[in-house]
N, C-alpha and C. Protein backbone atom coordinates (compact mmCIF):
# COMPACT_ATOMS: atom_id res chain seq x y z
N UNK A 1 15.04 -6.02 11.71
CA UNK A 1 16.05 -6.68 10.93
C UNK A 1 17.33 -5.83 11.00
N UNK A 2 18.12 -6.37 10.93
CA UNK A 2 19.74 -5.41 11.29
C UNK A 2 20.43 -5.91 9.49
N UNK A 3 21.06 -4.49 9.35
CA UNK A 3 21.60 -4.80 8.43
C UNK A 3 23.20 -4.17 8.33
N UNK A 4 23.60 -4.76 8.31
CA UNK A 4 25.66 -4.02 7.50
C UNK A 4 25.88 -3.27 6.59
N UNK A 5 26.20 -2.22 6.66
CA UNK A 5 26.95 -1.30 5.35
C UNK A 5 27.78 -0.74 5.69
N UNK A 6 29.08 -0.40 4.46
CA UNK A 6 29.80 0.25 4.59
C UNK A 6 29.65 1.25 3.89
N UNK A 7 29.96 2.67 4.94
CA UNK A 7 30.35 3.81 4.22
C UNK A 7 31.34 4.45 4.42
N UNK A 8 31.26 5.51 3.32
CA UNK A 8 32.70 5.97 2.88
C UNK A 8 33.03 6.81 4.04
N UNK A 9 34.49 7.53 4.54
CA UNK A 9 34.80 8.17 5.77
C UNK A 9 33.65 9.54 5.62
N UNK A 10 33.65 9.98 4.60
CA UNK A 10 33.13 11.86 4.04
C UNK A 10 32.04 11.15 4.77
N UNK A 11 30.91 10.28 4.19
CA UNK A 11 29.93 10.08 4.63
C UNK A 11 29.39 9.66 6.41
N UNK A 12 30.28 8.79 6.61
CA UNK A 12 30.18 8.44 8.17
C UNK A 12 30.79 9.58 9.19
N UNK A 13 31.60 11.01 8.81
CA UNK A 13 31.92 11.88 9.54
C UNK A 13 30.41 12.85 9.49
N UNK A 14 29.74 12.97 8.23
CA UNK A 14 28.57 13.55 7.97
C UNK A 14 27.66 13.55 9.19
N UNK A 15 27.31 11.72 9.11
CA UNK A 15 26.43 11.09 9.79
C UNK A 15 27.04 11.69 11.42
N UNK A 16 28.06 11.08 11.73
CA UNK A 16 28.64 11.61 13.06
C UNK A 16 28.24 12.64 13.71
N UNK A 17 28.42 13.96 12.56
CA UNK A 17 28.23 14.94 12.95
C UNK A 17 26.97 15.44 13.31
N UNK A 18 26.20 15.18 12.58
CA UNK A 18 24.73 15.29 12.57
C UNK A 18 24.44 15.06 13.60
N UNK A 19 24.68 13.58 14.13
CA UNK A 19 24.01 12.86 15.43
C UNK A 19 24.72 13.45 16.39
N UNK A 20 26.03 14.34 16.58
CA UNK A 20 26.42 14.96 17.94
C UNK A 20 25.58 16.09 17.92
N UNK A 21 25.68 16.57 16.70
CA UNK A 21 25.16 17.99 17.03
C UNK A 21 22.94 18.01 17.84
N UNK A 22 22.85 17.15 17.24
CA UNK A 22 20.83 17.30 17.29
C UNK A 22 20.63 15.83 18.75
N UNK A 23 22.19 15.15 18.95
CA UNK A 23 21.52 15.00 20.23
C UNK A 23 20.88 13.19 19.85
N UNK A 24 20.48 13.04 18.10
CA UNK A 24 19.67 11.89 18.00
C UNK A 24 20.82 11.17 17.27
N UNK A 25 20.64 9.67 16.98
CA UNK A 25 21.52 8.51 16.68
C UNK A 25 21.58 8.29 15.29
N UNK A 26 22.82 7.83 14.75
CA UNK A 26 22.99 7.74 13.79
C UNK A 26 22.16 6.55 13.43
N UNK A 27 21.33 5.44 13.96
CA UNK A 27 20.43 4.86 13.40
C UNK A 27 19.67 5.36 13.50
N UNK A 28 18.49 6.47 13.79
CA UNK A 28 17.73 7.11 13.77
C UNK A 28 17.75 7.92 11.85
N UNK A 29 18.63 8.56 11.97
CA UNK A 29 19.14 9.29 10.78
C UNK A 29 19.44 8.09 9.38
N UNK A 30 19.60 7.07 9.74
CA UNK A 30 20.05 6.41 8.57
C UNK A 30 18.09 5.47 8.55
N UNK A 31 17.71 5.49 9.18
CA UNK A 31 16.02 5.45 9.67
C UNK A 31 15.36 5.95 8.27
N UNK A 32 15.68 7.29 8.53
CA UNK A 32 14.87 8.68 7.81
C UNK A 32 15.63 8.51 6.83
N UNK A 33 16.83 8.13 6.17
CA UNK A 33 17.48 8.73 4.73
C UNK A 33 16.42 7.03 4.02
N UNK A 34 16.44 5.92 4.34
CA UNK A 34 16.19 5.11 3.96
C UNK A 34 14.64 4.72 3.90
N UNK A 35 13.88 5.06 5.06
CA UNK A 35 12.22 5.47 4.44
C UNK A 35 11.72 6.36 3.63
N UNK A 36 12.89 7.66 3.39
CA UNK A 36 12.12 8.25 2.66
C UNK A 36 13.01 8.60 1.06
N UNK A 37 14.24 7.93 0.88
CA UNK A 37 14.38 7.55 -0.16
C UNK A 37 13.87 6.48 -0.67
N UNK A 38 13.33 4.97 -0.41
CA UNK A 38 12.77 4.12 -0.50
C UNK A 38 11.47 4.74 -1.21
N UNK A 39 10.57 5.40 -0.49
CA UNK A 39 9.49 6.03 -0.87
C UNK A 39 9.43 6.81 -2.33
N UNK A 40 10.77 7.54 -2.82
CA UNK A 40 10.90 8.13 -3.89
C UNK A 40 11.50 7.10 -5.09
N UNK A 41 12.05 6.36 -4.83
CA UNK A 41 13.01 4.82 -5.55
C UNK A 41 11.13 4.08 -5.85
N UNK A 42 10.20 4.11 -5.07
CA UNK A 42 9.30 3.36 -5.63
C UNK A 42 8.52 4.05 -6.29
N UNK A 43 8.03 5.51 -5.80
CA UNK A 43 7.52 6.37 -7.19
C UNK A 43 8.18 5.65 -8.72
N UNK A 44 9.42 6.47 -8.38
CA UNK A 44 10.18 6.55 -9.78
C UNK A 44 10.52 5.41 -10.64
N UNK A 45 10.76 3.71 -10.08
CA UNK A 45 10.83 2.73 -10.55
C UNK A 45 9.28 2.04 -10.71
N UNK A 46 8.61 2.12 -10.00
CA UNK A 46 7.27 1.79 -10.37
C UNK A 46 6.47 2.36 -11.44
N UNK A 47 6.21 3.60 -11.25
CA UNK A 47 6.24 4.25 -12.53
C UNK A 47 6.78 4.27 -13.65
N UNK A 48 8.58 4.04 -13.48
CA UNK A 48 9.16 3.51 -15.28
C UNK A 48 8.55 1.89 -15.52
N UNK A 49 8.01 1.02 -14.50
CA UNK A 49 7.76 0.08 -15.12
C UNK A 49 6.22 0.18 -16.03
N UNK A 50 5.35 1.03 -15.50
CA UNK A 50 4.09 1.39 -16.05
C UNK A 50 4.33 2.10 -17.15
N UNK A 51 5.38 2.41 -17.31
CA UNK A 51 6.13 3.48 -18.84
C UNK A 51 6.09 2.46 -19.67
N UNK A 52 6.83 1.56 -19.28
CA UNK A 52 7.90 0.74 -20.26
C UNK A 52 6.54 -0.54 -20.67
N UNK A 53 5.41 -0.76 -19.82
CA UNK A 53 4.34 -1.38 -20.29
C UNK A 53 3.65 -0.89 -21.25
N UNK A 54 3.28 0.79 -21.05
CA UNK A 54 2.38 1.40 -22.04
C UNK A 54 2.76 1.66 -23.31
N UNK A 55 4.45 1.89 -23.27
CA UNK A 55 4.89 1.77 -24.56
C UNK A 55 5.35 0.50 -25.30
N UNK A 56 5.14 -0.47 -24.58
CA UNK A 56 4.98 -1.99 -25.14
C UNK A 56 3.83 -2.34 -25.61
N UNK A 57 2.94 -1.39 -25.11
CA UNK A 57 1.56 -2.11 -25.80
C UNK A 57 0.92 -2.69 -24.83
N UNK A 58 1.36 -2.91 -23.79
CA UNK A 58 1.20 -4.28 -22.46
C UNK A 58 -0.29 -3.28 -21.81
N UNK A 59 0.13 -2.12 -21.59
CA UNK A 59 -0.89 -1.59 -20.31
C UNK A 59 -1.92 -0.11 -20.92
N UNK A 60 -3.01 -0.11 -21.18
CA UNK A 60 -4.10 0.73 -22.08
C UNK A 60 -4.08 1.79 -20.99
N UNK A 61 -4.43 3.20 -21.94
CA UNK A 61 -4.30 4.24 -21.88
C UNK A 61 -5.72 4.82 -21.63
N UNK A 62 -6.09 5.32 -20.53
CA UNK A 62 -7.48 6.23 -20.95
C UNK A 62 -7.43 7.56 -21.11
N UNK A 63 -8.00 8.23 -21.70
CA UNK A 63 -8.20 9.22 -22.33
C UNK A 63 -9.04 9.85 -21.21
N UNK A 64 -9.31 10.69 -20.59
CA UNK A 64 -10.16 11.79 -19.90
C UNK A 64 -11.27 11.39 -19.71
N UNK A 65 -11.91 11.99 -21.20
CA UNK A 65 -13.04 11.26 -21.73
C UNK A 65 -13.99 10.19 -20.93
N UNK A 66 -12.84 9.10 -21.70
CA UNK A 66 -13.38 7.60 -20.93
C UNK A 66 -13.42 7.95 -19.74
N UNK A 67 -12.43 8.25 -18.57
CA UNK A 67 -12.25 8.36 -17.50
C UNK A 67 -13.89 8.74 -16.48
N UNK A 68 -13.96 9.86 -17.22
CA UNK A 68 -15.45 10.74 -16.77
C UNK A 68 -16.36 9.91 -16.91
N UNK A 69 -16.31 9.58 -18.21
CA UNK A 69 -17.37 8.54 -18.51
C UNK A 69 -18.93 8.80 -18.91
């Protein structure tokens, strides 16, 4: 899938630079910032939604205990 963005000059001289210096492409690099921020964006939002359930009451809590069983 191809997608469009704009970035700011600071940022696209960044990117530039990066990709002259190591030789690899600035889609390569924008590759890696976006799989593995993606990966941390779903920790952290998936998890506040399991927050925001347990303190609603919505999603039960086990205790250790239970867990072991």
């Amino acid at each position: 899938m191809a997608i469009s963005i704009r970035l700011s000059p600071e940022i696209e001289q960044r990117l530039d630079y990066l990709a002259g210096q190591t030789g690899r492409t600035k889609a390569f690099y924008l590759r890696e910032i976006i799989e593995k921020g993606l990966n941390d964006m779903e920790d952290y939002y998936l998890a506040a939604g399991v927050l925001e359930r347990v303190r609603n009451g919505e999603e039960r809590v086990y205790s250790l205990d239970e867990v072991q069983g």
